[in-house]
Protein backbone atom coordinates (compact mmCIF):
# COMPACT_ATOMS: atom_id res chain seq x y z
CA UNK A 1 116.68 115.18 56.97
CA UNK A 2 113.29 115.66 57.80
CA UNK A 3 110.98 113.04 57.11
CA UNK A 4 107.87 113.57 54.84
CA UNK A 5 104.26 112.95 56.13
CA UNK A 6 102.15 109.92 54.54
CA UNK A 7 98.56 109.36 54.39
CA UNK A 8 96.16 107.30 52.39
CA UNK A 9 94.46 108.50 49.72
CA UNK A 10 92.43 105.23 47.72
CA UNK A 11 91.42 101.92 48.38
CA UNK A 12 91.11 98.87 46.71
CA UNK A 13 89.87 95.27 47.84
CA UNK A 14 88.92 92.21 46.55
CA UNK A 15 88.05 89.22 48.87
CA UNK A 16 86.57 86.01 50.14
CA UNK A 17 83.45 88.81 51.37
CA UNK A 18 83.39 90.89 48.82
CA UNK A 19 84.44 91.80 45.66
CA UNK A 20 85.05 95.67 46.45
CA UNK A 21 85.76 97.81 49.09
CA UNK A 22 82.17 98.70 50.15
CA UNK A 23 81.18 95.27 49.56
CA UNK A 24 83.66 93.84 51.63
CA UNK A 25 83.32 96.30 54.77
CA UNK A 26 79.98 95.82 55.16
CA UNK A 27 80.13 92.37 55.42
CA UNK A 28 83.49 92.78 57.70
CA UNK A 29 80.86 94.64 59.81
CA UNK A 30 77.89 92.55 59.49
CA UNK A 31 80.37 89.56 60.82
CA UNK A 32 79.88 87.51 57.40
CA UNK A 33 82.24 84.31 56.96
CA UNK A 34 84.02 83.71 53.57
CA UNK A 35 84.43 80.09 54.38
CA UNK A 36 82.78 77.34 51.76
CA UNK A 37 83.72 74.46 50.43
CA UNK A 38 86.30 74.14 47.44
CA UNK A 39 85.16 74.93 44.49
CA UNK A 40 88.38 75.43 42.36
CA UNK A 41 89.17 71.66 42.84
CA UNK A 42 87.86 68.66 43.82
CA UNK A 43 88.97 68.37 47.68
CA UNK A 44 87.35 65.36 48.46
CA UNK A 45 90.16 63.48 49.58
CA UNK A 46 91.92 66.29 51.49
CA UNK A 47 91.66 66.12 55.72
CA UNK A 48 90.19 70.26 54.78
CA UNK A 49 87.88 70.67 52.00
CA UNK A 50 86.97 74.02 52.41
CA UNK A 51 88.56 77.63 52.12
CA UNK A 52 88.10 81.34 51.99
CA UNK A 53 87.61 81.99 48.43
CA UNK A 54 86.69 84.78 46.33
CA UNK A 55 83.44 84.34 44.60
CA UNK A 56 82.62 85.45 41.47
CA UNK A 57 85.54 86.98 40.05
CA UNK A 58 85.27 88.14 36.72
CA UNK A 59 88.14 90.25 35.42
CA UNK A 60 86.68 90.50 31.82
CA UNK A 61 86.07 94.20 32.70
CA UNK A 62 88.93 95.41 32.88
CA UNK A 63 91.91 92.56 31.30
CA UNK A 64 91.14 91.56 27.86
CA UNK A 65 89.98 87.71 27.26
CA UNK A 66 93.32 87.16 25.52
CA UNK A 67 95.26 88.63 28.08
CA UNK A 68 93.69 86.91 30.78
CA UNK A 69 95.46 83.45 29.31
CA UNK A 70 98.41 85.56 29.77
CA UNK A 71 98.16 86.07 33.61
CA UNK A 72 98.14 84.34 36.62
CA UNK A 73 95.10 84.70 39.24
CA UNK A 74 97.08 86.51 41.73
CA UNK A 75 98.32 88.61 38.89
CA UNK A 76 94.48 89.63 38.14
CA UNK A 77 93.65 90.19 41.48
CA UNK A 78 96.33 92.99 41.99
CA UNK A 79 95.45 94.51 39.07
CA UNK A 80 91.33 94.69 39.97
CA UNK A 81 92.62 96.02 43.33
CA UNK A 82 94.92 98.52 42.14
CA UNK A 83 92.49 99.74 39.52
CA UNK A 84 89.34 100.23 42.25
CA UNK A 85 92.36 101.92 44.35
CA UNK A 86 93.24 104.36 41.54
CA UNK A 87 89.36 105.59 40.76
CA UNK A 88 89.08 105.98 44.73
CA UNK A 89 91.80 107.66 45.08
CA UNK A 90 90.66 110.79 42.71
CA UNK A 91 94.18 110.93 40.67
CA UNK A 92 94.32 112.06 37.18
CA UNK A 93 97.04 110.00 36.02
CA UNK A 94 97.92 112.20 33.20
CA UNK A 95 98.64 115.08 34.92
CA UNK A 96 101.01 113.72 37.57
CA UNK A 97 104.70 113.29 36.93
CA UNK A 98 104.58 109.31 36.45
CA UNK A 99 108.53 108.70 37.19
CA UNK A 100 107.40 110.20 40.82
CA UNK A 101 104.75 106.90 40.91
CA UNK A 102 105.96 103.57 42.33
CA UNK A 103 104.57 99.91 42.58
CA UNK A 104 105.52 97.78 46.02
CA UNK A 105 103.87 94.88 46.40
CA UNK A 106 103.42 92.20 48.05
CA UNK A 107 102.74 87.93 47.42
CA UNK A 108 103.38 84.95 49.24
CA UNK A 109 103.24 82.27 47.00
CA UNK A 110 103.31 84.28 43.31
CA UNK A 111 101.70 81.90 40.49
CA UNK A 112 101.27 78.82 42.53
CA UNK A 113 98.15 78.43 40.22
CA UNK A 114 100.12 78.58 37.17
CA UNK A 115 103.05 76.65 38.61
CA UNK A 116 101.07 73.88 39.32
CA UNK A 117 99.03 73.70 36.05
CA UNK A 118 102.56 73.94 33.69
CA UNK A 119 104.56 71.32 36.29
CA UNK A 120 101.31 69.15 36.67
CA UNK A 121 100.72 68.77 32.59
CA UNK A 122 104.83 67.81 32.16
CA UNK A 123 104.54 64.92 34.75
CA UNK A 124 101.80 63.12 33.16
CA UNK A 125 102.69 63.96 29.74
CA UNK A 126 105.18 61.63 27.29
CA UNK A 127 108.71 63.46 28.78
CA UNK A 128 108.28 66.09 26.14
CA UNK A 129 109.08 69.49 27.61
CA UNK A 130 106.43 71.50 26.78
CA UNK A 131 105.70 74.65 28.46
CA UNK A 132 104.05 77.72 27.95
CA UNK A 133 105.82 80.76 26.78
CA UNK A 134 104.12 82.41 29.42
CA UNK A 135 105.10 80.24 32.24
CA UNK A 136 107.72 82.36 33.57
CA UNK A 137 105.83 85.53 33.49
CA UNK A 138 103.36 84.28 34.76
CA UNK A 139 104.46 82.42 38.30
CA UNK A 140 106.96 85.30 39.11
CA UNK A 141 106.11 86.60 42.27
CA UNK A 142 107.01 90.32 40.99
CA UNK A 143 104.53 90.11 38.05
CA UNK A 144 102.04 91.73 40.59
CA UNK A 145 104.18 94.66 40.30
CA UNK A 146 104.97 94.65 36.97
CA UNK A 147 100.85 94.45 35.32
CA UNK A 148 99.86 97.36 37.60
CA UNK A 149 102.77 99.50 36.64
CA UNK A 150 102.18 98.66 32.83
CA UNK A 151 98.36 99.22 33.42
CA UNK A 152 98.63 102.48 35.45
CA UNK A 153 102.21 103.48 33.13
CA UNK A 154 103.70 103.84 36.39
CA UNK A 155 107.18 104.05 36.36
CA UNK A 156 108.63 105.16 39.70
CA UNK A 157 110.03 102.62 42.44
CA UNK A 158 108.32 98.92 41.47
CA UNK A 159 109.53 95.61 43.42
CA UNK A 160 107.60 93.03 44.70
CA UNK A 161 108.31 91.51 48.74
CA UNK A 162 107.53 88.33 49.79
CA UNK A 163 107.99 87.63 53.41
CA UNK A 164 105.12 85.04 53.89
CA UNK A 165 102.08 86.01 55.63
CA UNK A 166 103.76 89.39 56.12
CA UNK A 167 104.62 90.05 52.62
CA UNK A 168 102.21 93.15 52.21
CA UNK A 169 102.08 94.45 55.46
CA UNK A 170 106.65 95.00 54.56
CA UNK A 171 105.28 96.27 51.26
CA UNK A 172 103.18 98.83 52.96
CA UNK A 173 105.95 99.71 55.46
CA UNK A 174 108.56 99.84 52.46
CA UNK A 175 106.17 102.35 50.26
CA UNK A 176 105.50 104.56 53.63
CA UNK A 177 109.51 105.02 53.85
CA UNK A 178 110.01 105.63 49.92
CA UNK A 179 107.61 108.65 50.25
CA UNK A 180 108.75 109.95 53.25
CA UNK A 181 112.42 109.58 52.43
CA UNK A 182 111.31 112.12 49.39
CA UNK A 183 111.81 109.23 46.48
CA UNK A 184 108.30 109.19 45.42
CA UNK A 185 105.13 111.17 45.86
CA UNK A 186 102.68 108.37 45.40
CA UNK A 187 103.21 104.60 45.74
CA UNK A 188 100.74 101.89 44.72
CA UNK A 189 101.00 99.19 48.01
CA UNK A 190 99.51 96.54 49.24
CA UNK A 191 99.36 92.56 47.87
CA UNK A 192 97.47 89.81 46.50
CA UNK A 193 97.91 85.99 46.66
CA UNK A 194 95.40 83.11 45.27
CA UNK A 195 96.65 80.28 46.98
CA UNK A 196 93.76 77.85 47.55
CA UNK A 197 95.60 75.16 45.42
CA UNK A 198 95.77 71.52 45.89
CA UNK A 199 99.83 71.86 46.96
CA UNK A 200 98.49 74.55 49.44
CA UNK A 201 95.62 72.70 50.77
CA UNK A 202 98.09 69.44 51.08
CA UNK A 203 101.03 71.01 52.30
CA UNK A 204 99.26 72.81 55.18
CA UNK A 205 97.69 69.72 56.25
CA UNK A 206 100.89 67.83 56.52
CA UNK A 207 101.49 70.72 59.00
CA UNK A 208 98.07 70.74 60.82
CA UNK A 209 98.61 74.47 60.39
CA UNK A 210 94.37 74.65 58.96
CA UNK A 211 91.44 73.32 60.55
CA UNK A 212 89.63 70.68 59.44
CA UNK A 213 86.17 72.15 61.00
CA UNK A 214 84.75 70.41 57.56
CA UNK A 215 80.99 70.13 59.01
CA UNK A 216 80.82 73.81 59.30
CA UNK A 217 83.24 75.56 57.33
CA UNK A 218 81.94 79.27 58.52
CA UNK A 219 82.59 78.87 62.27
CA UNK A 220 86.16 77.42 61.76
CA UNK A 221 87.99 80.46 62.06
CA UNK A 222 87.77 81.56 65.64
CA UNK A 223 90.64 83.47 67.03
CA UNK A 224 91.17 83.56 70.32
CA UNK A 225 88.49 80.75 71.37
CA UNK A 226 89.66 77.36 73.02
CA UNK A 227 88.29 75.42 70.25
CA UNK A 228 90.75 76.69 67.88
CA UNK A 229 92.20 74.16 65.30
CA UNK A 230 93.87 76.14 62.35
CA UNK A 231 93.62 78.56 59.89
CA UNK A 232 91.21 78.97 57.39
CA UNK A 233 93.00 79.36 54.08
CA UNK A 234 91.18 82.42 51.86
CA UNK A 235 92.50 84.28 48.65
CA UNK A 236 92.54 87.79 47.46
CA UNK A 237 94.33 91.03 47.51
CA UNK A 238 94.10 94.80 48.91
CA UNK A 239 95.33 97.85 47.26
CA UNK A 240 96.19 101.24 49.53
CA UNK A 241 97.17 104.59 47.70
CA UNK A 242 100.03 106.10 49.90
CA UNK A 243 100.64 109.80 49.46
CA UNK A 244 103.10 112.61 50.20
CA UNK A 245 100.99 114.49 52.31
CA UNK A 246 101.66 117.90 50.86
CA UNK A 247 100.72 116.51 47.58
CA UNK A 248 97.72 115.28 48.65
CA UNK A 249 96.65 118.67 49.76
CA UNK A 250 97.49 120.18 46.62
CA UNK A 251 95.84 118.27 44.31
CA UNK A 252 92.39 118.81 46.76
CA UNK A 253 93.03 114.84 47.49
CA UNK A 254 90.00 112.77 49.86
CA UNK A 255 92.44 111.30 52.91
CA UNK A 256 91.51 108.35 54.73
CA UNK A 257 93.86 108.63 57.42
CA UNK A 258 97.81 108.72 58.01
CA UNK A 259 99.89 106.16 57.95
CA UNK A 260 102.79 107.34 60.85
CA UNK A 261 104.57 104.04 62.10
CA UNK A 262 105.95 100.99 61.11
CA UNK A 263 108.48 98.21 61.55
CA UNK A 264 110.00 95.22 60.95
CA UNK A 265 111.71 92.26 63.09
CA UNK A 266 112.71 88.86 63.53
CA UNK A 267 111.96 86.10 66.03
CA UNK A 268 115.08 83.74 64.84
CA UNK A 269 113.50 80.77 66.70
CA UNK A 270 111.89 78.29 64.21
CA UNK A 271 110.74 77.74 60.54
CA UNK A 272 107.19 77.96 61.35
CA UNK A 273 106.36 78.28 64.63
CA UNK A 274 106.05 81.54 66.90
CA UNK A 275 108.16 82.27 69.74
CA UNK A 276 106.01 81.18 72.73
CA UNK A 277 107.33 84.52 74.76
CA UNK A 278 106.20 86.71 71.67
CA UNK A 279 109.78 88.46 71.95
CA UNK A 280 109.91 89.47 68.37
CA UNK A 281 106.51 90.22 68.09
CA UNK A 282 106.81 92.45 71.26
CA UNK A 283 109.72 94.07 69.18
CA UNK A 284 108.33 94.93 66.14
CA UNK A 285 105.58 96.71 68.05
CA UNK A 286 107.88 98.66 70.46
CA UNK A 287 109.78 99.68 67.79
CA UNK A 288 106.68 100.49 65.30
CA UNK A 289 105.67 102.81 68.27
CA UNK A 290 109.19 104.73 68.44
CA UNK A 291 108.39 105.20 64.54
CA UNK A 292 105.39 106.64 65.31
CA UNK A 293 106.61 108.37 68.40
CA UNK A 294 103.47 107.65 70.82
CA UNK A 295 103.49 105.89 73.71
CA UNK A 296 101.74 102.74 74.12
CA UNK A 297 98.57 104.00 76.11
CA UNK A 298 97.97 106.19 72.75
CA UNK A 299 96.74 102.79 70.95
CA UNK A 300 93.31 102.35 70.77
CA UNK A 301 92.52 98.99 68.68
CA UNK A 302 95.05 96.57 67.34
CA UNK A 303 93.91 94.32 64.49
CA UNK A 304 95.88 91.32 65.67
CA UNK A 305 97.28 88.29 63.03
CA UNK A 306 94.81 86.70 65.09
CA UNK A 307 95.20 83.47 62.61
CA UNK A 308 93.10 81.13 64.79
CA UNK A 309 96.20 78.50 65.79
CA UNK A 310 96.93 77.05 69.18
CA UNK A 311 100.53 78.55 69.10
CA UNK A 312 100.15 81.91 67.05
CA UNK A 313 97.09 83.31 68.94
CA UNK A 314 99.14 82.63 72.29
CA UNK A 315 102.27 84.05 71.25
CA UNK A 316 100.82 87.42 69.84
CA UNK A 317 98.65 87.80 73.08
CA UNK A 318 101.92 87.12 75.42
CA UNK A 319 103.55 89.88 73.52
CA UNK A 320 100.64 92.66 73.21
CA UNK A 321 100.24 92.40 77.00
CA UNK A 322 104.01 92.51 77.51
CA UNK A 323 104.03 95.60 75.23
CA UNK A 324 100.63 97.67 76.54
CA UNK A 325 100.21 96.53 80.47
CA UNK A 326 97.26 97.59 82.00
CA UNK A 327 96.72 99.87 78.49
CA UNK A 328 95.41 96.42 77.24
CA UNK A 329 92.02 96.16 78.43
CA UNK A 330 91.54 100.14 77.19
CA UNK A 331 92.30 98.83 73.86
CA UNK A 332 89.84 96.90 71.10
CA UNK A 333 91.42 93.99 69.64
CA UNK A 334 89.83 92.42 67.12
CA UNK A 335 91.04 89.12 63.82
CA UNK A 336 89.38 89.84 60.60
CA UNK A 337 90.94 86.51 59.65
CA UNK A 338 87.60 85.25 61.32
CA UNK A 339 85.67 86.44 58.53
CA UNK A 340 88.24 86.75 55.57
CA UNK A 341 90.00 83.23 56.27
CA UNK A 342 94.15 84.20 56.10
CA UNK A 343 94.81 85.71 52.78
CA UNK A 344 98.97 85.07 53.22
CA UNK A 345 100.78 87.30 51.39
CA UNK A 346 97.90 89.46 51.32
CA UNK A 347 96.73 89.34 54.54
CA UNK A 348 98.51 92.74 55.05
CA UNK A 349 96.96 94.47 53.09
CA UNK A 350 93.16 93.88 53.41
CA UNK A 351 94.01 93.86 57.41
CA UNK A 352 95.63 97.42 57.23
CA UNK A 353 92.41 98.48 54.76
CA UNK A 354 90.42 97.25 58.16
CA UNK A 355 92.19 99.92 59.95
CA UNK A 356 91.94 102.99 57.78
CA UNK A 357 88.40 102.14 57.56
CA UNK A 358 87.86 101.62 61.27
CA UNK A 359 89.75 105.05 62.03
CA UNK A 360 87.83 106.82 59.40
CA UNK A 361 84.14 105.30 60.78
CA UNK A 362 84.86 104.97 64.15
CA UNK A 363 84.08 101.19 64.41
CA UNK A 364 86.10 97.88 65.33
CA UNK A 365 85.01 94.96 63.27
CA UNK A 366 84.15 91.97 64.95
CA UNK A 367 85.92 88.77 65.62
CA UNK A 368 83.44 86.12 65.08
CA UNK A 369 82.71 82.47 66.04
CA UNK A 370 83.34 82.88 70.00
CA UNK A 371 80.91 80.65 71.88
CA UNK A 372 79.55 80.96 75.30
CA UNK A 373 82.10 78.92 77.44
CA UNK A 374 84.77 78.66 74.88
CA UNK A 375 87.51 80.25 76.58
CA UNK A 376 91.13 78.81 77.18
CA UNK A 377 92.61 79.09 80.47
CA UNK A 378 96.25 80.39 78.98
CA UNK A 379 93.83 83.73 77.71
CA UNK A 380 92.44 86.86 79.61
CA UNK A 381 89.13 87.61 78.78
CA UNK A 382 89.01 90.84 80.33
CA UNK A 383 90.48 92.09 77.12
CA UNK A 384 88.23 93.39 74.88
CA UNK A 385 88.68 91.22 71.74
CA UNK A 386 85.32 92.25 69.92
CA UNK A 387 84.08 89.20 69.83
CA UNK A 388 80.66 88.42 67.27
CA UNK A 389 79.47 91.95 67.32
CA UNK A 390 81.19 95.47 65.83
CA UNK A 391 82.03 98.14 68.68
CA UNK A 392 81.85 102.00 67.92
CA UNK A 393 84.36 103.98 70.07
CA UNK A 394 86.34 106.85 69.07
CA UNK A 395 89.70 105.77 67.33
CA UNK A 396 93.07 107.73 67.16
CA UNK A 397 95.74 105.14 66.26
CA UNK A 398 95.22 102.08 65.37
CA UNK A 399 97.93 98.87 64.53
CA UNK A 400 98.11 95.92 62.57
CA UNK A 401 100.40 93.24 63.25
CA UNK A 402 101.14 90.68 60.72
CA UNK A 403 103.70 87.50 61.36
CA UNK A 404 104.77 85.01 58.64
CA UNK A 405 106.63 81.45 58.73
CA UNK A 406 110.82 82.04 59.36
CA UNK A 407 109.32 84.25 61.96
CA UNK A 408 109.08 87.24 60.26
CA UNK A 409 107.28 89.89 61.84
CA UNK A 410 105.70 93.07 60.67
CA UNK A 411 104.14 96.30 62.23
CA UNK A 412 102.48 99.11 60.71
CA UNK A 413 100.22 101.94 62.75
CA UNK A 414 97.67 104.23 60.82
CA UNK A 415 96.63 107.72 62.76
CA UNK A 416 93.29 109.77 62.33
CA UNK A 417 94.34 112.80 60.58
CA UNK A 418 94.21 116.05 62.88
């Protein structure tokens, strides 16, 4: 059969740097940290006491007080995402045939908020179990899924993915094959996750997986630089509109860009750490690239997972050079995690929004918080990783790699439309 086209058609974002789209490109450009101490908890007594967190959130627009109660945070931010995504995107709802609409999404953790509030009040309490109706609906990780469909009255193909830290970037590349395998016209994609908890902060620790850069939270996510000592945990979500490209046209649809590759892969070599020779990473790129059906040299910036660890920044490098050869120092790579701290199960999704945007302005966001001399000896600095200030260059294709813990990998390449 032949294979539909797929572009993008609305955005949506809410994030540690902004609580929109514009919002939070701008300050993606301007090289603006999201990093602050914890304000959600006290964190005194944790080895990392600060995060990436969203700041001022206030749903109250568009989720009723009571209904608020009723949802988790993650929950809310999908919807706020998928809402901004849905005015961007130009659709009149009414008009289109809904059953031809779909919701795939993706979290990481679900309602670790709510989870840990319900479990939390039983321990201390008398024995008594006594839990909230809403409990269940509420910590479910496909309740993402299910608020924007009932919000939008979407009713074509809705599941949630969780995969880790590559939970929405296999959303996105599961919603790009249900349009162009002809089962849906338009599919709501992305993810959200609100994971700056006390079990998150704790468990991480226990793994040294996040810095502890406490004296100066906003410089402690630095890809790529020796100093490197974790990730920076953040919070938020990204929505993308996918689109049958045909019915894009027709309905006189604004297009971003199209989406024209993507992939997915294991490294089968440990619970949470990479594979040091970046085989299945090196995979899930080749094979995104035979999606797409370019060669290598056609890549012009790669938004890398870039999560600001001793092992992950490594392995990723050791595969995107074993992937692009000399191609790799024509290329801009850039982490946005620098700035947005590593959303998880959402860091998909605001990572591939960094890409449409890029294509469709023609400039790489930086990686900030290199220093002058802070350069490890197993990197090549003759790549071009964008480091503290944005670069404009023209921009055909560009990729977004995502990896999460069981070694799950995750591709996905975005084109400028012709």
């Amino acid at each position: 059969m032949e294979l539909k086209r797929v572009v993008v058609t609305g955005l949506g974002a809410l994030t540690p740097i902004g609580n929109n789209v514009a919002d939070t490109w701008s300050n993606m450009l301007g090289g603006k940290s999201g990093a602050a101490e914890i304000t959600q908890f006290d964190a005194g007594k944790f080895r990392t006491r600060f995060a990436c967190e969203v700041k001022g959130f206030d749903p109250s627009g568009l989720i009723d007080a009571k209904e608020v109660r009723r949802i988790d945070r993650y929950a809310q931010f999908s919807m706020v995402v998928a809402k901004e995504a849905c005015v961007d995107s130009g659709l009149d709802l009414d008009a289109e045939d809904k059953t031809r609409i779909g919701v795939i999404w993706g979290s990481g953790m679900g309602g670790l908020l709510t989870f840990e509030e319900e479990i939390g009040a039983f321990a201390t309490g008398d024995g008594t179990p006594r839990f909230s109706p809403f409990f269940i609906p509420k910590v479910i990780h496909s309740m993402g899924v299910g608020h924007i469909s009932l919000m939008l009255g979407l009713k074509g193909p809705a599941f949630a993915v969780t995969s880790a830290c590559s939970s929405a970037s296999h959303a996105i590349g599961q919603a790009f094959d249900t349009i162009r395998m002809g089962r849906a016209n338009i599919v709501f994609t992305g993810g959200a996750d609100a994971d700056i908890r006390p079990g998150s902060i704790g468990g991480f620790n226990a793994m040294r997986a996040i810095s502890t850069r406490n004296d100066s939270p906003e410089t402690a996510s630095r890809p790529f630089s020796k100093s490197r000592d974790g990730f920076v945990l953040g919070e938020g979500g990204a929505c993308l509109v996918l689109e049958e490209y045909e019915h894009a046209k027709s309905r006189g649809a604004k297009i971003y860009c199209e989406l024209v590759g993507s992939a997915a892969t294991a490294d089968a070599f440990h619970m949470t750490a990479p594979d040091p020779s970046g085989a299945g990473a090196a995979n899930v790129m080749r094979l995104a690239l035979q999606d797409a059906g370019i060669a290598p040299e056609a890549i012009d910036f790669i938004n890398t997972h870039g999560t600001s660890t001793p092992l992950g920044d490594i392995a990723e490098l050791t595969a995107i050079q074993e992937v692009f050869g000399e191609h790799v120092y024509q290329m801009n790579l850039d982490s946005t995690k620098s700035m947005t701290g590593h959303l998880v199960g959402a860091a998909g999704a605001i990572e591939a929004l960094a890409c449409v945007k890029a294509l469709e302005e023609g400039v790489i966001p930086p990686t900030i918080n290199h220093e002058d001399g802070d350069e490890d000896e197993k990197i090549d600095y003759r790549i071009n990783f964008t480091f503290n200030q944005p670069q404009r260059r023209a921009i055909h294709y560009a990729l977004s790699n995502n990896f999460g813990f069981g070694g799950l990998n995750a591709c996905l390449i975005f084109k400028k439309l012709d």
